[in-house]
Every structure is written in C-alpha cells, then in structure tokens.
Protein backbone atom coordinates (compact mmCIF):
# COMPACT_ATOMS: atom_id res chain seq x y z
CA UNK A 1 0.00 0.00 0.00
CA UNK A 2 1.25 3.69 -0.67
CA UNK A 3 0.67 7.10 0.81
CA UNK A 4 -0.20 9.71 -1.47
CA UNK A 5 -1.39 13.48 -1.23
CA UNK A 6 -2.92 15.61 -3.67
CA UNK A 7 -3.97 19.59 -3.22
CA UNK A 8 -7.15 21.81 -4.93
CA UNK A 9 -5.10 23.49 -7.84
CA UNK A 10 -6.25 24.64 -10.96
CA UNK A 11 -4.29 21.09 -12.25
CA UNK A 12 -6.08 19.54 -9.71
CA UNK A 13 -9.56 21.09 -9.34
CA UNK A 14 -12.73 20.55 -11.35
CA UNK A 15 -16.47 22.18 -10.71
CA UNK A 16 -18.09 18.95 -12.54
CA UNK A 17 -17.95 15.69 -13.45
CA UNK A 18 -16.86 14.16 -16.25
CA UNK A 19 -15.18 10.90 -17.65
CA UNK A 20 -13.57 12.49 -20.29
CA UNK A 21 -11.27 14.13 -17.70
CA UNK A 22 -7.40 13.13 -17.02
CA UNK A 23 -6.87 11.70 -13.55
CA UNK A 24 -4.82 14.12 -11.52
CA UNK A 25 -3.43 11.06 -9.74
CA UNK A 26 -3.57 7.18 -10.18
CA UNK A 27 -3.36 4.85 -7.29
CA UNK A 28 -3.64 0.93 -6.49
CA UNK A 29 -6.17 -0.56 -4.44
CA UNK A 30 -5.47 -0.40 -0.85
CA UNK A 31 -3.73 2.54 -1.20
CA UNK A 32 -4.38 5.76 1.23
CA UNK A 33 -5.21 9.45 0.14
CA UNK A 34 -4.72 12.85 1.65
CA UNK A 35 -6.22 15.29 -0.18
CA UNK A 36 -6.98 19.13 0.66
CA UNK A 37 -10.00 20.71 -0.60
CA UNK A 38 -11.12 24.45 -0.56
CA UNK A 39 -14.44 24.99 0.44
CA UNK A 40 -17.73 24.39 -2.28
CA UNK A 41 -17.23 27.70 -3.68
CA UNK A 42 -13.80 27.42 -3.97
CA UNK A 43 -12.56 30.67 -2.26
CA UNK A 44 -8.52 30.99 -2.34
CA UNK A 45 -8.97 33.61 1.27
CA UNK A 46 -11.12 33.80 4.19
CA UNK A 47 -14.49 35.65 4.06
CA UNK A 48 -13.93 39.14 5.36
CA UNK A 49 -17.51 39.77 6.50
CA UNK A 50 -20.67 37.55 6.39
CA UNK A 51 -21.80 36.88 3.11
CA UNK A 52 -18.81 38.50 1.23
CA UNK A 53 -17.51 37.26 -2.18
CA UNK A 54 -13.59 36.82 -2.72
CA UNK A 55 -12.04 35.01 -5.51
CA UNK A 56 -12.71 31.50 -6.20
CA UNK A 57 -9.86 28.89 -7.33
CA UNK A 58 -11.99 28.04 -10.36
CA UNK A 59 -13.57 31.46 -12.04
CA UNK A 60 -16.70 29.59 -13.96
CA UNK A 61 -18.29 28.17 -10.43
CA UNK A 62 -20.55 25.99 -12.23
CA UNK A 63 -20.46 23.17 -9.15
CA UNK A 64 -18.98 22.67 -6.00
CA UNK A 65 -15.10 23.02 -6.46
CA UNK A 66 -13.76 19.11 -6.18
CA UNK A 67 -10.40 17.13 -6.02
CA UNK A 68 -10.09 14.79 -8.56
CA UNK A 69 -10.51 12.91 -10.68
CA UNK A 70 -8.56 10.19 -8.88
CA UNK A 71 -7.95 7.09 -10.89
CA UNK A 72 -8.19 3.87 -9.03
CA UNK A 73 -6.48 0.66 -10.85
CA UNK A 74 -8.95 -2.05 -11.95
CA UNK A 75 -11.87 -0.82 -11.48
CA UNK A 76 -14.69 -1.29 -13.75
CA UNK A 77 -18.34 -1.06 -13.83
CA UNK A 78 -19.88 -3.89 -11.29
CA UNK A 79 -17.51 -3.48 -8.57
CA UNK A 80 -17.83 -0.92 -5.84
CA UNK A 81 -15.37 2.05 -4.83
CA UNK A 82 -14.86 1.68 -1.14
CA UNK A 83 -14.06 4.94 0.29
CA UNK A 84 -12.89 4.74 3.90
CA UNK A 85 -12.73 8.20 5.85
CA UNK A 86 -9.30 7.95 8.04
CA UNK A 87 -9.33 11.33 9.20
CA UNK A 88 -11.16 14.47 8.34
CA UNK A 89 -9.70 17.82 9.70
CA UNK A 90 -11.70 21.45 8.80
CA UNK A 91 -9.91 24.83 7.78
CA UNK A 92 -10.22 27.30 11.03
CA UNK A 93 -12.70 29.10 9.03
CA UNK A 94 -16.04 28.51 7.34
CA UNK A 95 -19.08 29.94 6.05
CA UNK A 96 -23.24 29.21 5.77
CA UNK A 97 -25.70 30.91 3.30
CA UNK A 98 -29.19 31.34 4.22
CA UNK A 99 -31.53 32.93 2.23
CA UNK A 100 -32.11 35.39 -1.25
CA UNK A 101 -32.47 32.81 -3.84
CA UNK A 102 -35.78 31.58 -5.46
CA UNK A 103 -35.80 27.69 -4.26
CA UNK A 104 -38.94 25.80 -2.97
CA UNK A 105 -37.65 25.92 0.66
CA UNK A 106 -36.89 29.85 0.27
CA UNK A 107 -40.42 30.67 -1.40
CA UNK A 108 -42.25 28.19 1.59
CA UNK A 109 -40.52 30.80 4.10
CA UNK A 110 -40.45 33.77 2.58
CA UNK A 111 -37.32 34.19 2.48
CA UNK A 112 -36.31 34.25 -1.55
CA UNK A 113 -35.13 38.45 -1.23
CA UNK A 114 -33.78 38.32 2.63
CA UNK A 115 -30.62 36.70 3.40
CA UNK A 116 -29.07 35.33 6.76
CA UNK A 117 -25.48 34.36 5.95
CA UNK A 118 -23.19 33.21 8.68
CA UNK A 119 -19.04 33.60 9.10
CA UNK A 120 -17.66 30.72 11.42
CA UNK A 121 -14.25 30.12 13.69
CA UNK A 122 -13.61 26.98 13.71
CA UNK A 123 -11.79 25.24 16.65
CA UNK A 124 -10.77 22.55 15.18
CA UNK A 125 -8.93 20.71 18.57
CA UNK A 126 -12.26 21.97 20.69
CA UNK A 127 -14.85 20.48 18.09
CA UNK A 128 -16.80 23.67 17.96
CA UNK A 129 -17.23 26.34 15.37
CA UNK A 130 -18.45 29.67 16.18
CA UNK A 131 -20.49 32.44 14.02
CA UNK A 132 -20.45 36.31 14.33
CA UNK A 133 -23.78 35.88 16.59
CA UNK A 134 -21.99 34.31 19.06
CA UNK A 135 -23.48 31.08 18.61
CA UNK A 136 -21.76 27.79 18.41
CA UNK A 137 -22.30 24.35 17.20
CA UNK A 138 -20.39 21.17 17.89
CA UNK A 139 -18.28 20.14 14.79
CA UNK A 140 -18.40 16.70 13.10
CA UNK A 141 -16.53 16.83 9.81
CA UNK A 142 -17.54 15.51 6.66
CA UNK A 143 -17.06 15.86 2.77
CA UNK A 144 -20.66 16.54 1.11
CA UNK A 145 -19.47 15.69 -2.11
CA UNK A 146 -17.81 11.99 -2.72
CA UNK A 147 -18.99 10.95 -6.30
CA UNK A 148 -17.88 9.50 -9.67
CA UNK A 149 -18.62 10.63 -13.28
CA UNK A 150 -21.94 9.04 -15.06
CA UNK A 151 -20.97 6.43 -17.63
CA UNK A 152 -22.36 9.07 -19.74
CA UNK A 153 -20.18 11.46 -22.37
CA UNK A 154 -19.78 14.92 -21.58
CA UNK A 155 -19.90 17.22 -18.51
CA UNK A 156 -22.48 16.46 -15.34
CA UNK A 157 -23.24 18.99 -12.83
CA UNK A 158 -21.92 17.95 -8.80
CA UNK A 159 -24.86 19.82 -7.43
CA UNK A 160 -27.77 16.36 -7.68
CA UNK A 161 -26.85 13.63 -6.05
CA UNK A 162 -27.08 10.82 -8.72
CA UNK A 163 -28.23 6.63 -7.21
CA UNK A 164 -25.35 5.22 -9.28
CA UNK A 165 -21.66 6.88 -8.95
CA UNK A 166 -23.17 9.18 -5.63
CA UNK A 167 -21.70 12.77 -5.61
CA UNK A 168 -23.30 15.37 -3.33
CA UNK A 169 -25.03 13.14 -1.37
CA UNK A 170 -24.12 15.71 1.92
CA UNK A 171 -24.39 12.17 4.69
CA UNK A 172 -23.43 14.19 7.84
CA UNK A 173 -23.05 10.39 9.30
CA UNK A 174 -19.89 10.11 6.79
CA UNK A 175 -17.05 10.82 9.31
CA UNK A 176 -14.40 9.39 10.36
CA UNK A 177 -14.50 5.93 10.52
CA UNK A 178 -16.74 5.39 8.16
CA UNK A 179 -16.93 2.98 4.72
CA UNK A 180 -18.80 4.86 1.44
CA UNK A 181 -19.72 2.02 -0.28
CA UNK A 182 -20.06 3.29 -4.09
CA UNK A 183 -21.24 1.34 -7.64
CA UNK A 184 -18.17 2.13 -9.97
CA UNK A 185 -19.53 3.32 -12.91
CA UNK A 186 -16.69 4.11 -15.06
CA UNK A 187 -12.91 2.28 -15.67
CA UNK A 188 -10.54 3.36 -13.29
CA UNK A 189 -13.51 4.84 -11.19
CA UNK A 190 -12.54 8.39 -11.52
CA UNK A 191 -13.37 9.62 -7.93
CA UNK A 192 -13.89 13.33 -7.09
CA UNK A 193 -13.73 14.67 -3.91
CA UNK A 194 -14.83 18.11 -1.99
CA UNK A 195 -17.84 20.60 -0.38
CA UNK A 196 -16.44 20.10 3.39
CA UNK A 197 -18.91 20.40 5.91
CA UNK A 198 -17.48 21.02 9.74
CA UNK A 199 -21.53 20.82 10.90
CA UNK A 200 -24.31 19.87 9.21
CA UNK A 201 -28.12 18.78 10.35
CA UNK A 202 -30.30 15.84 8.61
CA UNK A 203 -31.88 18.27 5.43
CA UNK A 204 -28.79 20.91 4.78
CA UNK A 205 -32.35 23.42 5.19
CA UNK A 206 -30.66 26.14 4.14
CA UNK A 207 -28.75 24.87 1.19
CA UNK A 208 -25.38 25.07 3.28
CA UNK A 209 -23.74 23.67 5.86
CA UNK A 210 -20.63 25.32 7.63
CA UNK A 211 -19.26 25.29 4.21
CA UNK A 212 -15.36 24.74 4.90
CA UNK A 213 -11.80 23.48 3.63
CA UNK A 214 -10.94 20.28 4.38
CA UNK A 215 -8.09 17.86 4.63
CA UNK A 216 -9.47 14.59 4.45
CA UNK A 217 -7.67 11.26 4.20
CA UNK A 218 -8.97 8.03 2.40
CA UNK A 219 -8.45 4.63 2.52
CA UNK A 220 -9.84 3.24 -1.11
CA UNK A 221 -10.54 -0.59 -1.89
CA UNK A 222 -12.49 -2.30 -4.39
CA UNK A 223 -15.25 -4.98 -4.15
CA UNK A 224 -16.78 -7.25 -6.53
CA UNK A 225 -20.22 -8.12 -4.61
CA UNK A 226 -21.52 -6.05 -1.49
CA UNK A 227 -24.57 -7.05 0.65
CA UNK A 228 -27.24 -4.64 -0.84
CA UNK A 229 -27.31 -2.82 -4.48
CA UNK A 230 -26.51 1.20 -4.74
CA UNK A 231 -24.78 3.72 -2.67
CA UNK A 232 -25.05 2.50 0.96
CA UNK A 233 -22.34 3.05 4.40
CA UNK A 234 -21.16 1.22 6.99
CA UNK A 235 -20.82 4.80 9.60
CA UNK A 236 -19.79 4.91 13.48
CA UNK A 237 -23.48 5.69 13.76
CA UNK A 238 -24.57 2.35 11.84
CA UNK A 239 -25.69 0.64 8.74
CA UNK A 240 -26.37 3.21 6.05
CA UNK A 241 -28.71 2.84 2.89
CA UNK A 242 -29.65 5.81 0.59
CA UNK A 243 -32.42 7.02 -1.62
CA UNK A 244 -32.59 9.82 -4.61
CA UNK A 245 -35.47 11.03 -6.66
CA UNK A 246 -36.94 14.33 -7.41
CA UNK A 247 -40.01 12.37 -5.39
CA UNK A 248 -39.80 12.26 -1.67
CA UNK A 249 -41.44 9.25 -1.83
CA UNK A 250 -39.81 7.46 -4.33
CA UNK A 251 -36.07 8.04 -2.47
CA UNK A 252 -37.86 6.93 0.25
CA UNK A 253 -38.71 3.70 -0.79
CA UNK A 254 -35.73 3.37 -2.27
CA UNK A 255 -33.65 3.99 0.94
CA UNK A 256 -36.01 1.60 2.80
CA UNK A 257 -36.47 -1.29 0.02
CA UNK A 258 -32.22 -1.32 0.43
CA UNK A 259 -32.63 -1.48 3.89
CA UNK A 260 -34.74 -4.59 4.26
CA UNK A 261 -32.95 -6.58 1.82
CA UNK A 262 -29.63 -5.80 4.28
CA UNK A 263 -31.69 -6.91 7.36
CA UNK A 264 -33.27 -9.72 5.80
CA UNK A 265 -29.83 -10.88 4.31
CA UNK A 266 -28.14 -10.61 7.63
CA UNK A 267 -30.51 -11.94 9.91
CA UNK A 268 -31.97 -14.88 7.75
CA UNK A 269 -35.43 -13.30 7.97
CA UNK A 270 -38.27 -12.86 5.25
CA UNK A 271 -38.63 -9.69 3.61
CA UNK A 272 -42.06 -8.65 5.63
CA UNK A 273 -39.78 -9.86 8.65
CA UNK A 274 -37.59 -7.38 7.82
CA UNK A 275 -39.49 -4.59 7.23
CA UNK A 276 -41.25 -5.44 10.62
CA UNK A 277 -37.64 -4.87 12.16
CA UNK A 278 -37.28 -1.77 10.41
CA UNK A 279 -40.34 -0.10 11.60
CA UNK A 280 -38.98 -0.72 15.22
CA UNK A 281 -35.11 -0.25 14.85
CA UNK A 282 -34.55 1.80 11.56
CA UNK A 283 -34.70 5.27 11.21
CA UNK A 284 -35.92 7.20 7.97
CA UNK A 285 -34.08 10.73 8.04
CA UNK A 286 -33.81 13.40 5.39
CA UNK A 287 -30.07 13.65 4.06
CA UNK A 288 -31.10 16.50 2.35
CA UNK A 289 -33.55 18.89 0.71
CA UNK A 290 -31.07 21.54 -1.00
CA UNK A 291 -30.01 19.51 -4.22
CA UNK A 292 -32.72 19.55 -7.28
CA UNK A 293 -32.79 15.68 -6.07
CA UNK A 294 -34.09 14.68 -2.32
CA UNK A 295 -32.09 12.43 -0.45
CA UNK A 296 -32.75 10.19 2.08
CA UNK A 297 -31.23 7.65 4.07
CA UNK A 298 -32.24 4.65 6.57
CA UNK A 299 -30.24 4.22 9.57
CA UNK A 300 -30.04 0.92 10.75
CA UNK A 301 -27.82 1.40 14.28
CA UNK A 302 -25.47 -1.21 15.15
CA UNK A 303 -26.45 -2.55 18.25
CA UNK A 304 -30.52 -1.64 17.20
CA UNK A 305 -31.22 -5.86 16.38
CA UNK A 306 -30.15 -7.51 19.40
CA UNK A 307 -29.21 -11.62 18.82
C-alpha cells in the first residue's frame, strides 16, 4: 500500500464531473489518500464579513469546487469504490448561506429576497465552530461531495446527487470511521472529492452547511459483490442505505427497500420480517432537501437488532 497526497489546484480542481477528464493522480487498491479541498465555492482567502464574495480557485463556479478525478487501478463497472474516511480535519474558518435565492424551501418561508449568511471560527482541537452571533455548534466533519462521473459522455453537474456513482449526497453520518460504499460506474472509477462540511443537520435546510476546507484522508478498496445494491455506508453511527429522486417518496422507498434486503440478508429473515424490524429499529431521516434531487437515508444502528 502507498501514501499519497494531492492539493485543490487549478491542475487539480474541477467544478463537474466528467469521464472524459485526465486523472490528476492514479493509485492501487489499498492505497491511502490525503487530499486538501477548498471549500464548495472554492474561495482561495477567508471571508472578510458575512456573506462576502472573494475570488474562487476556479472562475466559472458551475459546481462545487472538487479534487479529482482520482484514478483507481482495476476498477470497472460492477464493482464498488470503497471509500474509507481515516481522518477528516476542517480549515479554522467557514461559512453558511441562508436565504435570497428563489428555491422551494426559500419561497415556503419567505425568504427568496432576505438573506441570513453566517461567518464561522472553527476550533478545530475543541470540536466547535463559532459564528459572528456568538453562537456555536459542535463540529463533526464531513465531505458533502464523494462521487464518480456518469458512464455518460460529456460534462455532469456535482450539485444532484445521482443513485449510481453518488456525488453530493451531503451524509453528515460520513465521518471518520466510516466505509462509502459506491457502484463504480466508469474504468478506473474516476473519484472526485470536496464541499467540506465542519456541521451539518439531517436536510442541509438552508442549502449550506458550515461550508469549509478540508483535509481529508482516504483509505480506497475495491469490491466485486456487497450485501445490498446502490450507494449505501457502513458509519460509526450504523448501517447506512440511501435514496434519490426528485419524489420524496420514491427516495424513500428506495432507501427503505435497500434497507430490508440488508436486514433480511443478515438476519436470515423474510422480507415482511424485515421490514417489521425496520419499523422498530430503523430510522428514515432526510439527508437532504437543497439539491434539485431529495435524499434520504435509513439508519439501521449497530447494536438496534439484538441476537
């Protein structure tokens, strides 16, 4: 296994995906990844004031400003990309946005011409981050976007999470320690990496998170079979399946059809057995509401099915 480290550059950095791109770095699998990423906007300085615009590493801003792509050796569609978080560190500084732009949550609180941004401090040895209001939040860090290109040609946007490949599926259970468990859908996987979050609730309401640099390092394996199909996590927090669809109910199902096949599969149970478990040990949650796509993920905790 080998150590490698890669930083956001304009060699390195890319605001969306696409196969067509040259890896900015080829490793085995097995091998371990430090990479530092700038925040999702990309800004190359600190915010001077709430809601202040400085320049961004990558002019166009079309997408979240990502790491990659990262070649992995091997890997072809119908494996998965293992991603193991090692370590996840924030900058000392980060941002939220809240507010003055026409979305469905923004019009349902009348809030699409009034803004609320935030500026943050971030202690990173404390584990708390706080804002100009003198508020604080406990951190837990995470990477919002971890994602590979569509099979298809061209450029894809990062902002939709996608239910093959994942991208900005913004998980705040994805911290250290935990296994991102994604369906390679390109040779050599091409993974992309960025959009820290120090703190983040279930939803993102606002459309951000403490939006922050990060230095995160990755452990990355391949599989050739895995217990359910899609995007799913093993987390500190538990068992991990996910859902995407413009309909809340649809990524619901989703997320919860994955979910039962896991219990059922690991439990020798029926599938009705299974979803009888779920109802009294799983947890639906909203991943997210900010993305064009809903997410949402059940939580299955480890020690929730007792044997």
């Amino acid at each position: 296994m080998t150590s490698h480290r890669i930083d956001a550059s304009l060699d390195t950095a890319a605001d969306v995906f696409d196969a067509d791109l040259s890896p900015v770095l080829r490793v085995d699998p097995g091998d371990t990844v430090t990479v530092r990423s700038l925040n999702a906007a990309g800004y190359t300085t600190r915010l001077p004031e709430p809601g202040a615009e400085v320049p961004t590493l990558i002019p166009s801003r079309r997408g979240h400003c990502l790491v990659g792509p990262i070649a992995v050796t091997g890997a072809r569609p119908g494996q998965l990309l293992a991603v193991h978080f090692d370590a996840l560190v924030p900058d000392d500084w980060g941002y939220t946005g809240s507010g003055g732009v026409d979305t469905v949550v923004n019009r349902a609180l009348g809030l699409t011409e009034t803004r609320g941004p935030l500026l943050w401090d971030i202690d990173v040895a404390g584990g708390t981050a706080t804002n100009q209001l003198g508020l604080g939040v406990r951190t837990a860090p995470f990477l919002g976007v971890v994602g590979l290109p569509p099979a298809s040609t061209g450029e894809h946007s990062t902002i939709p999470p996608r239910p093959v490949g994942g991208g900005n599926v913004d998980c705040r259970e994805l911290v250290a320690g935990a296994t991102l468990y994604l369906p390679v859908t390109v040779p050599d996987a091409l993974l992309s990496v960025g959009d820290g979050h120090a703190a983040q609730g279930d939803g993102e309401v606002s459309g951000t998170a403490v939006e922050c640099g990060m230095t995160t390092t990755m452990t990355l394996t391949l599989l050739d079979a895995a217990p359910v199909a899609g995007i799913h996590a093993d987390t500190p927090a538990g068992r991990i399946t996910f859902g995407f669809d413009a309909d809340l109910n649809a990524a619901t199902t989703t997320a919860l059809d994955a979910m039962v096949h896991w219990i059922a599969g690991t439990f020798g149970t029926t599938r009705a057995e299974a979803l009888a478990m779920a109802s009294v040990a799983v947890s639906m949650r909203v991943t997210q509401v900010a993305n064009r796509t809903w997410g949402v993920h059940a939580l299955l905790p480890h020690d929730a099915i007792l044997r």
